[in-house]
PDB file of N, CA and C in Angstrom:
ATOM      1  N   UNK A   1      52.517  12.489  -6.986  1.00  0.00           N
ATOM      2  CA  UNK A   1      51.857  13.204  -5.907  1.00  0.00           C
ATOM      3  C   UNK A   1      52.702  13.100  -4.642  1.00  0.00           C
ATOM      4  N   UNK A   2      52.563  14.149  -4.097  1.00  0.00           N
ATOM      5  CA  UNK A   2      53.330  14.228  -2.694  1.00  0.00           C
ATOM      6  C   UNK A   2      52.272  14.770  -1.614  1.00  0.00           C
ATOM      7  N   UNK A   3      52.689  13.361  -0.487  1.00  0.00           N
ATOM      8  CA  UNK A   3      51.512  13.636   0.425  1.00  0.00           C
ATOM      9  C   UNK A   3      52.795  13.539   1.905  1.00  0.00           C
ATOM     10  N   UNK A   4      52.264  14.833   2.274  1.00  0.00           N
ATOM     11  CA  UNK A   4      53.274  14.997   3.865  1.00  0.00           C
ATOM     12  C   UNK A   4      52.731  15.895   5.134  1.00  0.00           C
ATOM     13  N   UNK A   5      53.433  15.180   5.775  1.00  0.00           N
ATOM     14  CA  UNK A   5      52.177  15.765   7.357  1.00  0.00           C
ATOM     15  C   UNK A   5      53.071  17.449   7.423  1.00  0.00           C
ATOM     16  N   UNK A   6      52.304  17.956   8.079  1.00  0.00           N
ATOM     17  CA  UNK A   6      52.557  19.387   8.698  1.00  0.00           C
ATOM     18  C   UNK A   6      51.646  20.060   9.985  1.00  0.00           C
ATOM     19  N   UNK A   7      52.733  20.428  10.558  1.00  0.00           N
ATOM     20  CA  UNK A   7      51.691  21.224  11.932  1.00  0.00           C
ATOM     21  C   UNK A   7      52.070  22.135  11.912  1.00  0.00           C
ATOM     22  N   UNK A   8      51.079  22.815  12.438  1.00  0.00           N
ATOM     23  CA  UNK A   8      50.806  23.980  12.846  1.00  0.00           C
ATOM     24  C   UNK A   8      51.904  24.855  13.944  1.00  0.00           C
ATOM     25  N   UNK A   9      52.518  25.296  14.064  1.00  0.00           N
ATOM     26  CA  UNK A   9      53.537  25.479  14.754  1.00  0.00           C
ATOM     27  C   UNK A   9      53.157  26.944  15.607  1.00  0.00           C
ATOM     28  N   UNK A  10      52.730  27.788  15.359  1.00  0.00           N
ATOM     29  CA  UNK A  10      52.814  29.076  15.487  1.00  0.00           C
ATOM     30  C   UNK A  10      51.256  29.161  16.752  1.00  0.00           C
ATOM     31  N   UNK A  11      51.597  30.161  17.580  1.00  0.00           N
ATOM     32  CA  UNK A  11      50.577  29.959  18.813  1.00  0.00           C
ATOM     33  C   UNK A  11      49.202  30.765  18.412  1.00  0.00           C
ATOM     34  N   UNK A  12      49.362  31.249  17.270  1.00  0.00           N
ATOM     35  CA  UNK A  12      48.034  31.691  17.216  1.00  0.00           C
ATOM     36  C   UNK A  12      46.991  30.990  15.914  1.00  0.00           C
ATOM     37  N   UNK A  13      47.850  29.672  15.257  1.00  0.00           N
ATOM     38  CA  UNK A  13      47.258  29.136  14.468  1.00  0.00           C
ATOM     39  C   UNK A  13      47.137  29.893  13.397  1.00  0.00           C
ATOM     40  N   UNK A  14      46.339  28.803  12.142  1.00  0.00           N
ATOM     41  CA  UNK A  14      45.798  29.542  10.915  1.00  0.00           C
ATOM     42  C   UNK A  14      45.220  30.637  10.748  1.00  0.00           C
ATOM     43  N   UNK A  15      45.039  31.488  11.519  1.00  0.00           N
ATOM     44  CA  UNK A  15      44.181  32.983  11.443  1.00  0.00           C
ATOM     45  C   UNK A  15      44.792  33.651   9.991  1.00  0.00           C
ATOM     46  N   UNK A  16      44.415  34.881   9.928  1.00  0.00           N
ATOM     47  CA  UNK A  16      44.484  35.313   8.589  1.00  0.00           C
ATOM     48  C   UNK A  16      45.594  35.474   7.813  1.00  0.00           C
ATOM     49  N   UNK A  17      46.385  36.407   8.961  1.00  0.00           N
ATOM     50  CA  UNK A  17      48.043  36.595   8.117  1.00  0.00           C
ATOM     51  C   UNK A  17      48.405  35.471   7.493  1.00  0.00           C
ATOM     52  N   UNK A  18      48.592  34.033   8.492  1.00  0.00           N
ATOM     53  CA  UNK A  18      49.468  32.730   7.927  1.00  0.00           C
ATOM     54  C   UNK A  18      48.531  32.132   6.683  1.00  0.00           C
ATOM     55  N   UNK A  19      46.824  32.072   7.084  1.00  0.00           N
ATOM     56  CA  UNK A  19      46.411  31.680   5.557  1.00  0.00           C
ATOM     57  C   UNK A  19      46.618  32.617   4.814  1.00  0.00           C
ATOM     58  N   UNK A  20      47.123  33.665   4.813  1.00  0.00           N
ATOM     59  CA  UNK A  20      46.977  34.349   3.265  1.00  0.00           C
ATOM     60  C   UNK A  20      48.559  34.302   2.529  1.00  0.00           C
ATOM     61  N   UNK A  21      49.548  33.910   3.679  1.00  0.00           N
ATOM     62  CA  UNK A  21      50.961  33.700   3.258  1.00  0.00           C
ATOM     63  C   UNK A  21      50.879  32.382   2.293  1.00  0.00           C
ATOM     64  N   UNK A  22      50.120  31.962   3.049  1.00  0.00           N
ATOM     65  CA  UNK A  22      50.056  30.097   3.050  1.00  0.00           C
ATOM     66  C   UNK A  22      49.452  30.804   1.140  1.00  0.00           C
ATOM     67  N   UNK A  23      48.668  30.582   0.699  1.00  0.00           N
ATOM     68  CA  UNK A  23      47.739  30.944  -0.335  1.00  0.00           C
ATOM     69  C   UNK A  23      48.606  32.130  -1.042  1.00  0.00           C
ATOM     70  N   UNK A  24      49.435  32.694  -0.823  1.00  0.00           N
ATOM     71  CA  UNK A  24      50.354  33.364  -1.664  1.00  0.00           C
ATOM     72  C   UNK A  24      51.535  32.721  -2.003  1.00  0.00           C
ATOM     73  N   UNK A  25      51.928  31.745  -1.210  1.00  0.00           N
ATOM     74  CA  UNK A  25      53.084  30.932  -1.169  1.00  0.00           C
ATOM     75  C   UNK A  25      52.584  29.398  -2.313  1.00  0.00           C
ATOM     76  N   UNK A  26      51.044  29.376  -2.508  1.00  0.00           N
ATOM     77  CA  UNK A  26      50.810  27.725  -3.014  1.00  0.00           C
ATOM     78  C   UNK A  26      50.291  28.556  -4.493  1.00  0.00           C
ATOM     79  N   UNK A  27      49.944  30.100  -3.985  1.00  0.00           N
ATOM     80  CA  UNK A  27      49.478  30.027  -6.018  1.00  0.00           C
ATOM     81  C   UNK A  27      50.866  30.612  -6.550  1.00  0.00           C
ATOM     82  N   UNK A  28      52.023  30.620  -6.270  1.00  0.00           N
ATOM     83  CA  UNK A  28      52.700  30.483  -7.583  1.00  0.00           C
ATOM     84  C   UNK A  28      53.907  29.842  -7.882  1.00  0.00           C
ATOM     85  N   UNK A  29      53.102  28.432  -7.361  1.00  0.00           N
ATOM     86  CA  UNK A  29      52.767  27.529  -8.204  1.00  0.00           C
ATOM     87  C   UNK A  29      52.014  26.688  -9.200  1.00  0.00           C
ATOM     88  N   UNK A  30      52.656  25.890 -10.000  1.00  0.00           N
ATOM     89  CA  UNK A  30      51.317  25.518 -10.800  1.00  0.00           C
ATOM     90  C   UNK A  30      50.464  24.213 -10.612  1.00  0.00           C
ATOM     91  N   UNK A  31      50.801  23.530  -9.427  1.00  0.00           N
ATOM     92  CA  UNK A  31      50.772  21.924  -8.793  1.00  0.00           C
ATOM     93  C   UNK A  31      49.076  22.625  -8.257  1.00  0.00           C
ATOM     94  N   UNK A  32      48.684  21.436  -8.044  1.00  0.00           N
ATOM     95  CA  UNK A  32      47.171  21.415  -7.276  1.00  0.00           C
ATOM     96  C   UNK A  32      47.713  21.395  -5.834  1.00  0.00           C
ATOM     97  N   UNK A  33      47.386  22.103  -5.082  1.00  0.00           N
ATOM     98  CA  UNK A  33      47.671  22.052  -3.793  1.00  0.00           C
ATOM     99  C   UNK A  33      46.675  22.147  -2.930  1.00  0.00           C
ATOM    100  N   UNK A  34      46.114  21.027  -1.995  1.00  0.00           N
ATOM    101  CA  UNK A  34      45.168  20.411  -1.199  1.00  0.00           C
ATOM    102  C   UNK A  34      45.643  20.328   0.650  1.00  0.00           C
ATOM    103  N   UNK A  35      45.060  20.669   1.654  1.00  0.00           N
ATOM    104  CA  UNK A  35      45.163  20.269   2.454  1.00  0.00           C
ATOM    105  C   UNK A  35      44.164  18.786   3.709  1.00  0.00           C
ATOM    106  N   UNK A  36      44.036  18.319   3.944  1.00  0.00           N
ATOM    107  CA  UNK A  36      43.280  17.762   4.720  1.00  0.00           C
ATOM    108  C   UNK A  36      43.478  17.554   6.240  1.00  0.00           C
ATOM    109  N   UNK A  37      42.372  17.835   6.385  1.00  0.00           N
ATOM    110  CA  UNK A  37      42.227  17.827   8.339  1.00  0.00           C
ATOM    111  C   UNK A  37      40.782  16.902   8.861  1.00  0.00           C
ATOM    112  N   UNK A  38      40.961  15.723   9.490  1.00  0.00           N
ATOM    113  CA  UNK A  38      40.470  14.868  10.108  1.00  0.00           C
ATOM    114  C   UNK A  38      39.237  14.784   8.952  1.00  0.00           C
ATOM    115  N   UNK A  39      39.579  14.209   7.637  1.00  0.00           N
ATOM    116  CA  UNK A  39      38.827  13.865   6.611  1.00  0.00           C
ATOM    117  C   UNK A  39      38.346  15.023   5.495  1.00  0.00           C
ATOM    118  N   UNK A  40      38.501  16.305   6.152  1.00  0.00           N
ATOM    119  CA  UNK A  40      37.998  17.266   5.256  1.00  0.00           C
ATOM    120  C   UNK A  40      39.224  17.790   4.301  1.00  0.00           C
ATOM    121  N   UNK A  41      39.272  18.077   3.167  1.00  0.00           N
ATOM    122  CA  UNK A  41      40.339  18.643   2.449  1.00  0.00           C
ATOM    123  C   UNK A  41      39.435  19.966   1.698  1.00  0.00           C
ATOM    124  N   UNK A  42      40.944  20.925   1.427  1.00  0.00           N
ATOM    125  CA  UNK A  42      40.494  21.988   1.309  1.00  0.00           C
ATOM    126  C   UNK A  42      41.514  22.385  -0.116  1.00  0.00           C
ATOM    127  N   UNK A  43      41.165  23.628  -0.856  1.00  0.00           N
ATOM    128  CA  UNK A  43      42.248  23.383  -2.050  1.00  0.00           C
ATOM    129  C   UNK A  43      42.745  24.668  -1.262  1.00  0.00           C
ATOM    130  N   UNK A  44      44.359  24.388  -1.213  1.00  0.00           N
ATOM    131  CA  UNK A  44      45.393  25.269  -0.808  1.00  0.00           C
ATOM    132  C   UNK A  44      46.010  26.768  -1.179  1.00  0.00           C
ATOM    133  N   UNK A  45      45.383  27.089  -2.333  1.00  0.00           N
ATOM    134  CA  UNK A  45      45.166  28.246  -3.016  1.00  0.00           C
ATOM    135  C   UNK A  45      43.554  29.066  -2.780  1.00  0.00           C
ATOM    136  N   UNK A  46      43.145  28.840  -1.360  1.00  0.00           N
ATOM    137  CA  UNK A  46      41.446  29.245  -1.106  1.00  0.00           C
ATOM    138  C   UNK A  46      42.078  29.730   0.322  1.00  0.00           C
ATOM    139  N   UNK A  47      42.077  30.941   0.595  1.00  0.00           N
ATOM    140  CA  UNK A  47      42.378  31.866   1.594  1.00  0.00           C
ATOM    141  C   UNK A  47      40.793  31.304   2.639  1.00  0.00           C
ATOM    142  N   UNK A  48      39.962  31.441   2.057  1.00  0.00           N
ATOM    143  CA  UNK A  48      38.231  31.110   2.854  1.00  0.00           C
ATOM    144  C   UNK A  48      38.847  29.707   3.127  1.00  0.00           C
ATOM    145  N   UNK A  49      39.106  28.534   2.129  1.00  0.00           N
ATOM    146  CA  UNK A  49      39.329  27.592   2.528  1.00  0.00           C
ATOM    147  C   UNK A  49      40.405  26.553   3.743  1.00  0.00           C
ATOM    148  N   UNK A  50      41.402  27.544   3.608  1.00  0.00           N
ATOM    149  CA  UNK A  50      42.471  27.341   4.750  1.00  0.00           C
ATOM    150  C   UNK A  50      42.109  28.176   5.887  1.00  0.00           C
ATOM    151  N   UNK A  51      40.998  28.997   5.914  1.00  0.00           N
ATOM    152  CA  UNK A  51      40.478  29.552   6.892  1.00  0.00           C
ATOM    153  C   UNK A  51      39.690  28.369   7.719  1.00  0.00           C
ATOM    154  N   UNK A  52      38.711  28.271   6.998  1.00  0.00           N
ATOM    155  CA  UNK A  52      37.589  26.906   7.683  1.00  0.00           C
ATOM    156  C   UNK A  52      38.255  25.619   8.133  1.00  0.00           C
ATOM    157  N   UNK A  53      39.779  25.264   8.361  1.00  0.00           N
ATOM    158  CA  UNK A  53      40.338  24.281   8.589  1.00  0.00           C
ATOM    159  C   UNK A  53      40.038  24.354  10.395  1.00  0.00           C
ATOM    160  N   UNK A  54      40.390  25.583  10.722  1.00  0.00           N
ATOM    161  CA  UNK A  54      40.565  25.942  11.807  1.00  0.00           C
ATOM    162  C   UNK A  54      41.120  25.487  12.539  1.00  0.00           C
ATOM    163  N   UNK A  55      43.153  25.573  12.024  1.00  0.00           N
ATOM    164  CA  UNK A  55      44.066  24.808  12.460  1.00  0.00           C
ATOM    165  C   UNK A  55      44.870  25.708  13.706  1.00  0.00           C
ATOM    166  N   UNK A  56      44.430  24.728  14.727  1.00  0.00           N
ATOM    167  CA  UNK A  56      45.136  25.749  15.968  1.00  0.00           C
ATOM    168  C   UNK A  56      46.319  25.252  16.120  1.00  0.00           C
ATOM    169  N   UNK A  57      47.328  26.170  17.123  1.00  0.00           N
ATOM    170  CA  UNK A  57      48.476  25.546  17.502  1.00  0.00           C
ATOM    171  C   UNK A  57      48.799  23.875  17.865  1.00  0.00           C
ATOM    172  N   UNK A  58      49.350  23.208  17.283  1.00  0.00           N
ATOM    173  CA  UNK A  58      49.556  22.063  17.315  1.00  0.00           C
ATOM    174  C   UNK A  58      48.364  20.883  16.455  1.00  0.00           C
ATOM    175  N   UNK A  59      47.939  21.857  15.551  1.00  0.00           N
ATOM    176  CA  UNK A  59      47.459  20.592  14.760  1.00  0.00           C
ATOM    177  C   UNK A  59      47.798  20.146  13.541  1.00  0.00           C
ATOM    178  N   UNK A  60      47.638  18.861  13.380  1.00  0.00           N
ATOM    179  CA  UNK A  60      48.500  17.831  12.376  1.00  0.00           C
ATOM    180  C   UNK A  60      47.679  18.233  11.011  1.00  0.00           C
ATOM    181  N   UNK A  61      48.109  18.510   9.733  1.00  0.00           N
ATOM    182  CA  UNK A  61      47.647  18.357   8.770  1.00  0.00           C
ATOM    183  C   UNK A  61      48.049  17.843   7.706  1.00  0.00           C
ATOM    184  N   UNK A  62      47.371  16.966   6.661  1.00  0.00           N
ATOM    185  CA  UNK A  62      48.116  16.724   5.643  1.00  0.00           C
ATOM    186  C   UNK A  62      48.190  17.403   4.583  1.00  0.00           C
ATOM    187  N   UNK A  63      49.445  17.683   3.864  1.00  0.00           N
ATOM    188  CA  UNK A  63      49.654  18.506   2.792  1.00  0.00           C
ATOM    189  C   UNK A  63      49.261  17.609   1.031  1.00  0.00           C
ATOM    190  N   UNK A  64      48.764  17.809   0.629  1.00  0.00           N
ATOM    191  CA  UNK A  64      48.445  16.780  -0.782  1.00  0.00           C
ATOM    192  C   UNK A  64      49.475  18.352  -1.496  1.00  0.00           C
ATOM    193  N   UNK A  65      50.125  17.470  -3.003  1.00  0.00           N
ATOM    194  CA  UNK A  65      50.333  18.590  -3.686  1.00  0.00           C
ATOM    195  C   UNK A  65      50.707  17.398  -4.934  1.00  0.00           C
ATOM    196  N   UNK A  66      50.307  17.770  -6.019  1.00  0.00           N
ATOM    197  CA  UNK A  66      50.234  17.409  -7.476  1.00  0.00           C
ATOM    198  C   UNK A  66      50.436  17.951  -8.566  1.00  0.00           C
ATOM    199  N   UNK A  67      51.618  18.006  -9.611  1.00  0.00           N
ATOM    200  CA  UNK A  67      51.612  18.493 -10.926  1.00  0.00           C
ATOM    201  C   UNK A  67      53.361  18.932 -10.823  1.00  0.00           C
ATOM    202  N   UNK A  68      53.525  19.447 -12.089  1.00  0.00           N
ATOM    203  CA  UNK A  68      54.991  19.786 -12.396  1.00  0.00           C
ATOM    204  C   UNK A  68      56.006  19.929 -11.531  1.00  0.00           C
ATOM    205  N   UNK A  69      55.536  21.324 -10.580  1.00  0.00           N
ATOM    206  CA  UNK A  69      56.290  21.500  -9.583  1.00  0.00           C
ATOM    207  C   UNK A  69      56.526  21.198  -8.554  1.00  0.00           C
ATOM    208  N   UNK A  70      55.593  19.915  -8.081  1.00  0.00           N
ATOM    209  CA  UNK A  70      55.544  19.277  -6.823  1.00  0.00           C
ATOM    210  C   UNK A  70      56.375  19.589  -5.801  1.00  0.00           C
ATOM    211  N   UNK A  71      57.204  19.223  -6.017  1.00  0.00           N
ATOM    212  CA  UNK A  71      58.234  19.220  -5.112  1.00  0.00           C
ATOM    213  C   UNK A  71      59.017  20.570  -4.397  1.00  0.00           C
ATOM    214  N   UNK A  72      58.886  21.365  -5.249  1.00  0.00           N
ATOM    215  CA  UNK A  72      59.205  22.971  -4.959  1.00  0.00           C
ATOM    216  C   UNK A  72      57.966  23.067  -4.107  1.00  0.00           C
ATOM    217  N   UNK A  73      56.857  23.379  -4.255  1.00  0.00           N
ATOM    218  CA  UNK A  73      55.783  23.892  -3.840  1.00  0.00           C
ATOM    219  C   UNK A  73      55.461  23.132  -2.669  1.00  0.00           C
ATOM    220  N   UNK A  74      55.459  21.452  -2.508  1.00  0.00           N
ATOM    221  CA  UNK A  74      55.885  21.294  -0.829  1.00  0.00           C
ATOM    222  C   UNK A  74      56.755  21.933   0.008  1.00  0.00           C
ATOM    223  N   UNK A  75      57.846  21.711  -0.553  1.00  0.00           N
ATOM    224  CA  UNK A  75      58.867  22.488   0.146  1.00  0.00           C
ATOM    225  C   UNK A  75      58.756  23.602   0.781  1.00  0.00           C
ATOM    226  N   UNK A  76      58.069  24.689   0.081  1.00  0.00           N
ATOM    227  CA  UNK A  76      57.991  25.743   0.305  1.00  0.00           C
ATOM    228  C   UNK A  76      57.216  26.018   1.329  1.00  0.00           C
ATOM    229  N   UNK A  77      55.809  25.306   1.042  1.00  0.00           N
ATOM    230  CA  UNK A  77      54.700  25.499   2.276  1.00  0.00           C
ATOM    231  C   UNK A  77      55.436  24.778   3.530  1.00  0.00           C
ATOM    232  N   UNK A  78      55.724  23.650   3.169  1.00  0.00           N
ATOM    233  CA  UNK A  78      56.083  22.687   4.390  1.00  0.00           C
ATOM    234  C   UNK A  78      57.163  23.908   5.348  1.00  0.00           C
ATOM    235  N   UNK A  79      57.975  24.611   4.599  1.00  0.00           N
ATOM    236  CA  UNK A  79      58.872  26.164   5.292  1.00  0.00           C
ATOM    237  C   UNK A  79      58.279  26.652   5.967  1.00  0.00           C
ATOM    238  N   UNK A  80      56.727  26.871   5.411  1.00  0.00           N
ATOM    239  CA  UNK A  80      56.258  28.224   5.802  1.00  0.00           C
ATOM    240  C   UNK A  80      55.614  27.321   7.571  1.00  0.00           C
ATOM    241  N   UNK A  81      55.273  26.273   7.427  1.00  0.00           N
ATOM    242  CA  UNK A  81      54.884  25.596   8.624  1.00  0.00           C
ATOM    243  C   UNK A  81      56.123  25.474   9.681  1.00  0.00           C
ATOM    244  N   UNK A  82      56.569  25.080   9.179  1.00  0.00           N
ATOM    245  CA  UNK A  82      58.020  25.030  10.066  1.00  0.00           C
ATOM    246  C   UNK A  82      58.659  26.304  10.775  1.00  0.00           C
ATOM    247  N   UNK A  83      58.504  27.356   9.926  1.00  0.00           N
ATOM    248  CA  UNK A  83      58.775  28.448  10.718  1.00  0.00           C
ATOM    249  C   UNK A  83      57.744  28.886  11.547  1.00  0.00           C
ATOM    250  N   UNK A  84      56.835  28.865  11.661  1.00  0.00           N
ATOM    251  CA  UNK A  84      55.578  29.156  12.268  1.00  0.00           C
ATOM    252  C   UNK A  84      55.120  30.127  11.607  1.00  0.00           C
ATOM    253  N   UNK A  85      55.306  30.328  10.288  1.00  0.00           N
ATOM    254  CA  UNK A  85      54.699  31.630   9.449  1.00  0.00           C
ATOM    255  C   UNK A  85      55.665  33.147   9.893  1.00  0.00           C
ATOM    256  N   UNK A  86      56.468  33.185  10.534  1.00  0.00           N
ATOM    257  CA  UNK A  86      57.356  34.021  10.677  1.00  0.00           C
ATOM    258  C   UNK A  86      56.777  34.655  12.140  1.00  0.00           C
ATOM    259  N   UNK A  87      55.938  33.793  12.945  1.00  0.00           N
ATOM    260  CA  UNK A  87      55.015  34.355  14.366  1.00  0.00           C
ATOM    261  C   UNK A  87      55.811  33.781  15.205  1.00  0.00           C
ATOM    262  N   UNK A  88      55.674  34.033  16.175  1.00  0.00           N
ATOM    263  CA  UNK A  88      55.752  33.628  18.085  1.00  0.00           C
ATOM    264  C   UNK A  88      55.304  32.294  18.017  1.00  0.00           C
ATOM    265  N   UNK A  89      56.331  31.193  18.521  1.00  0.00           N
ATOM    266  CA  UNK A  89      56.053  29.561  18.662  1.00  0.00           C
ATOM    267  C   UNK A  89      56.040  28.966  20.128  1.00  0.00           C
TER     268      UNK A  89
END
């Protein structure tokens, strides 16, 4: 299992475009992919679910991710955070 922090980078936060990148980017893979925010976790392939995080600019989250591809499939999301989803930072 791979567990790694990520923020939110982008000024308009998780709103729809970035969760649905986010959730196109974690299903294809085949790892369980989980997020958690101040105790709540959400499964990372749930567009509703990375919605209800309601991660604004600058907030910390942890990434959980589990199974074959682990390591690709962090990577990838952990990108998509880092760039700010391809938005204004």
């Amino acid at each position: 299992m791979i567990e790694r922090e990520v923020t939110v980078r982008n000024r308009a936060g998780l709103h729809t475009r970035p969760a649905s990148m986010l959730v196109r980017t974690a299903s294809q893979f085949d790892a369980e992919i989980f997020l958690r925010r101040d105790g709540y976790e959400i499964n990372g392939k749930s567009v509703i679910g990375v919605m209800t995080l309601a991660a604004e600019q600058g907030a910390t989250l942890t990434l959980l991710v589990e199974g074959e591809d682990e390591e690709d499939a962090a990577n990838a999301i952990a990108d998509l955070f880092e760039d700010g989803f391809g938005e204004e930072l």
